[in-house]
Protein backbone atom coordinates (compact mmCIF):
# COMPACT_ATOMS: atom_id res chain seq x y z
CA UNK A 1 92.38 6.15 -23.99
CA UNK A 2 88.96 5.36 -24.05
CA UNK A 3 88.84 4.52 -27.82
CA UNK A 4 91.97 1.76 -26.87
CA UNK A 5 89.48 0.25 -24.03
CA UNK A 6 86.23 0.14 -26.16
CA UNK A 7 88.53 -1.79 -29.27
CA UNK A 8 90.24 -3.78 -26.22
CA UNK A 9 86.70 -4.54 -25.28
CA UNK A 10 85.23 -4.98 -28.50
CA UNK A 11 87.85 -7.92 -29.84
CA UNK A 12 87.28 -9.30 -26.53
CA UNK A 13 83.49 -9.90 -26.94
CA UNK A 14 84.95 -11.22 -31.18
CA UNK A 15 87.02 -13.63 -29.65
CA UNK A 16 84.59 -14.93 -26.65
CA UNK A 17 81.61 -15.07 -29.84
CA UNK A 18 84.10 -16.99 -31.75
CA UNK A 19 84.86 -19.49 -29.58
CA UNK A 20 81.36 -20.32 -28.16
CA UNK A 21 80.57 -20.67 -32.16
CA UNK A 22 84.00 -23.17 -32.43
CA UNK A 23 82.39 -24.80 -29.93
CA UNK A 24 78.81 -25.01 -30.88
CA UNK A 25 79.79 -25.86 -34.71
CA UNK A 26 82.23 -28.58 -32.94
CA UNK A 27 79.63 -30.14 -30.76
CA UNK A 28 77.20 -33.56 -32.34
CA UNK A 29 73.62 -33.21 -32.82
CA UNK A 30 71.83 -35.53 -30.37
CA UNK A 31 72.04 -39.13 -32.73
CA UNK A 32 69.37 -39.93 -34.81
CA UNK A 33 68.66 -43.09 -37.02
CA UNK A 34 65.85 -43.71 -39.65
CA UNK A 35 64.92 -46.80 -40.83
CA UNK A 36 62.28 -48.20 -43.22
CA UNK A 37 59.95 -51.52 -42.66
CA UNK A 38 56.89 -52.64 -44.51
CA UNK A 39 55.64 -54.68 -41.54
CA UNK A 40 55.25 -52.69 -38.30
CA UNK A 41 56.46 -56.04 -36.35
CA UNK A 42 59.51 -55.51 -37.69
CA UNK A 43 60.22 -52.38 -35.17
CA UNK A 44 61.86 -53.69 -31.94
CA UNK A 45 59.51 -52.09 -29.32
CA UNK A 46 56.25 -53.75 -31.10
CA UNK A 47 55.98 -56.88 -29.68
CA UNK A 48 53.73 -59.22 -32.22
CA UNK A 49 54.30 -62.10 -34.42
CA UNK A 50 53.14 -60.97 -37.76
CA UNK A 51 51.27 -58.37 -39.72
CA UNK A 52 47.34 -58.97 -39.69
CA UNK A 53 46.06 -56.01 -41.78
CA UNK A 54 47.97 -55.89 -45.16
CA UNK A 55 47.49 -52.52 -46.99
CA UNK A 56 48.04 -52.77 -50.88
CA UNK A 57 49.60 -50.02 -53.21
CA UNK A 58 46.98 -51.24 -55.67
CA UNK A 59 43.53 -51.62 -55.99
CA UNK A 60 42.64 -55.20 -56.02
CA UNK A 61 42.01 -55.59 -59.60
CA UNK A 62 45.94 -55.13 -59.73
CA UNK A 63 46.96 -55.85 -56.64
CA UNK A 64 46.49 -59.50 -57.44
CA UNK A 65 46.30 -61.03 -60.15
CA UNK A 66 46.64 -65.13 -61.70
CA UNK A 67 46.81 -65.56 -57.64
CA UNK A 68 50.11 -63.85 -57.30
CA UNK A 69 50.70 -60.52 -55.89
CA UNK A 70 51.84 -57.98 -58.38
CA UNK A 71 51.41 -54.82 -55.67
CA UNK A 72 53.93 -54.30 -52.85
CA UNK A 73 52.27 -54.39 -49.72
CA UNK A 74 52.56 -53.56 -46.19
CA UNK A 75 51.38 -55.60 -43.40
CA UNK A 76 50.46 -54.16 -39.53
CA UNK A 77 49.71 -56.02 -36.49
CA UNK A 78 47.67 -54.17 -33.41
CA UNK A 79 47.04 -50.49 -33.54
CA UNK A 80 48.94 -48.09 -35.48
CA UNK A 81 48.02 -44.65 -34.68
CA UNK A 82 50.25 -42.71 -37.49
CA UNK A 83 50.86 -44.95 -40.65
CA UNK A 84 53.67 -42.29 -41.36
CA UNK A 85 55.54 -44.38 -38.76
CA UNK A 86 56.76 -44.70 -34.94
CA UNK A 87 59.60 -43.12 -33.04
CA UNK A 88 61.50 -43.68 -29.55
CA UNK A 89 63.90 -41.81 -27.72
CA UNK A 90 66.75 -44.63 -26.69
CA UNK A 91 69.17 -42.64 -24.44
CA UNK A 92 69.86 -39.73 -26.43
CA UNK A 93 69.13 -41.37 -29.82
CA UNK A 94 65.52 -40.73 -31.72
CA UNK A 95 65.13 -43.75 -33.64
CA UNK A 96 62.47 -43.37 -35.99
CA UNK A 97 60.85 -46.69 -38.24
CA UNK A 98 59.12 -45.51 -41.26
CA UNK A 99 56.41 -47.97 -42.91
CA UNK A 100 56.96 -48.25 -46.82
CA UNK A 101 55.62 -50.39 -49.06
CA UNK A 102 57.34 -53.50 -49.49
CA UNK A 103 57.61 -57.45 -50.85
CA UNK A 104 57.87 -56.39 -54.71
CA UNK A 105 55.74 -55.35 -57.07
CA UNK A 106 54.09 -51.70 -58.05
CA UNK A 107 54.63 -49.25 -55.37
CA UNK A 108 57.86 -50.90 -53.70
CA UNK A 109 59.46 -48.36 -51.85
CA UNK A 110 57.23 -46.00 -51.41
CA UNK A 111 55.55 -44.73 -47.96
CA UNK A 112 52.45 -46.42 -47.26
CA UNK A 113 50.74 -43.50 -45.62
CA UNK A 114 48.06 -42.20 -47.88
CA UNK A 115 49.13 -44.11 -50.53
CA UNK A 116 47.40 -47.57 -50.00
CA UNK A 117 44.38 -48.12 -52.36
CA UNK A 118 43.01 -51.80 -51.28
CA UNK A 119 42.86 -53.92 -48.21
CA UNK A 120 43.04 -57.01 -46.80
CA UNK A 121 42.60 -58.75 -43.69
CA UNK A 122 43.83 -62.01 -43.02
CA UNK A 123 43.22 -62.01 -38.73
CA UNK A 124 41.80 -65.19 -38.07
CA UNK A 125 39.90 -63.17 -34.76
CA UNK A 126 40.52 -59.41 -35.07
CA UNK A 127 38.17 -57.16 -37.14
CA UNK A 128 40.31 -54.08 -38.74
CA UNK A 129 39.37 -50.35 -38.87
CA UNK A 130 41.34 -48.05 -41.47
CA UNK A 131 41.16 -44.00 -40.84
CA UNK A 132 41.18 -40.82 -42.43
CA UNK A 133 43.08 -39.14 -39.85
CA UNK A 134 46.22 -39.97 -37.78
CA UNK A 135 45.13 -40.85 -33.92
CA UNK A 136 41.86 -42.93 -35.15
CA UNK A 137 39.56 -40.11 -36.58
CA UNK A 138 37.72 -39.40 -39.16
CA UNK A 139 36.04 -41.51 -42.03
CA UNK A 140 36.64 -45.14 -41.58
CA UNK A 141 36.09 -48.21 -43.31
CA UNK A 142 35.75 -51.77 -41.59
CA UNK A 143 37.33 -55.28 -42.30
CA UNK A 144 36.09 -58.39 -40.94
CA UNK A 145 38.27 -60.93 -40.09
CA UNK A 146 38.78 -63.54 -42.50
CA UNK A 147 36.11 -66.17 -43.48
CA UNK A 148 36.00 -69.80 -41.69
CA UNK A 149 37.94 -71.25 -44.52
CA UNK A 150 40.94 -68.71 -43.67
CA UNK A 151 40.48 -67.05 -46.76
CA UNK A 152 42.01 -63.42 -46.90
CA UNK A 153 39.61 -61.52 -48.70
CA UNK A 154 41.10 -58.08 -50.66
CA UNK A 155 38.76 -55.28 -50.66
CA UNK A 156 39.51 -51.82 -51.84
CA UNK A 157 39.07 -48.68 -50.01
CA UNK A 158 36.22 -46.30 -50.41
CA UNK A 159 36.72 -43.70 -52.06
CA UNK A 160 37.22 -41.12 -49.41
CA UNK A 161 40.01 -43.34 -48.18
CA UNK A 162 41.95 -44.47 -51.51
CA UNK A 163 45.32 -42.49 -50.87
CA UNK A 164 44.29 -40.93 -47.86
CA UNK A 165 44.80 -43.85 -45.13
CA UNK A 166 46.34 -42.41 -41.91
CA UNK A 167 45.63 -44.73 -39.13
CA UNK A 168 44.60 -48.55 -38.58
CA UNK A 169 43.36 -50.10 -35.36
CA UNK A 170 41.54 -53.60 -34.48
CA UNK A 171 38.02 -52.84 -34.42
């Protein structure tokens, strides 16, 4: 008798396991969209009008040449504390923005963070800080804004910043 109730038992607890697991293995993970932009005004809770700061995949001597562009480029307005990108829970949906390179050229595609090699800022009034680190820290290298004539001077990084940009903010 007591064999019968311990198998009675037993498939019990099998059949309550299996079900929560139907269940589990039935039930959606919470939604979650990724998307790619080479211009951080491009993500709809970053309210701005254009990107400022444009980070090249290049170094300038290739970036551009003949006065075209021949590096794709990414372009940030404001502060950007993560160059990997920006996330926001909508609801129960993580949407998530990566920043690539983009516009053509060597590099298209790729993400920008530590992976841009020259600089440019073309802010009429805003001075530019790039960073080692995400959140604004470590080695940093400044950008003036752009000269009275509204030229947009390109400048490449310092060395202990080629390929290792993680942050940008207005200085």
């Amino acid at each position: 008798m007591r064999s019968i109730r311990l198998k009675r038992k037993t498939a019990a607890c099998a059949t309550s396991f299996a079900a929560v697991a139907a269940v589990m293995a039935t039930a959606g993970p919470a939604n979650a969209a990724e998307y790619t932009v080479s211009d951080n005004c491009d993500v709809p809770w970053i309210s701005c009008s254009y990107g400022d700061l444009w980070l090249f995949y290049n170094s300038k001597d290739i970036a551009v040449q003949d006065g075209y562009y021949k590096s794709a480029f990414t372009t940030f307005y404001g502060d950007v504390s993560d160059h990997w990108g920006t996330s926001e829970y909508q609801g129960s949906s993580l949407t998530t923005y990566r920043y690539v390179f983009g516009n053509g050229g060597n590099g298209n595609g790729q993400y920008m963070k530590n992976n841009a090699a020259s600089v440019q800022n073309c802010a009429e009034n805003d001075n530019y800080r790039v960073y080692y680190n995400s959140g604004y820290g470590g080695t940093s290298q400044y950008f003036a804004k752009n000269g009275p004539y509204g030229d947009c001077n390109i400048t490449d990084l310092i060395s202990a910043l080629k390929n290792n940009n993680a942050s940008s903010h207005f200085a």
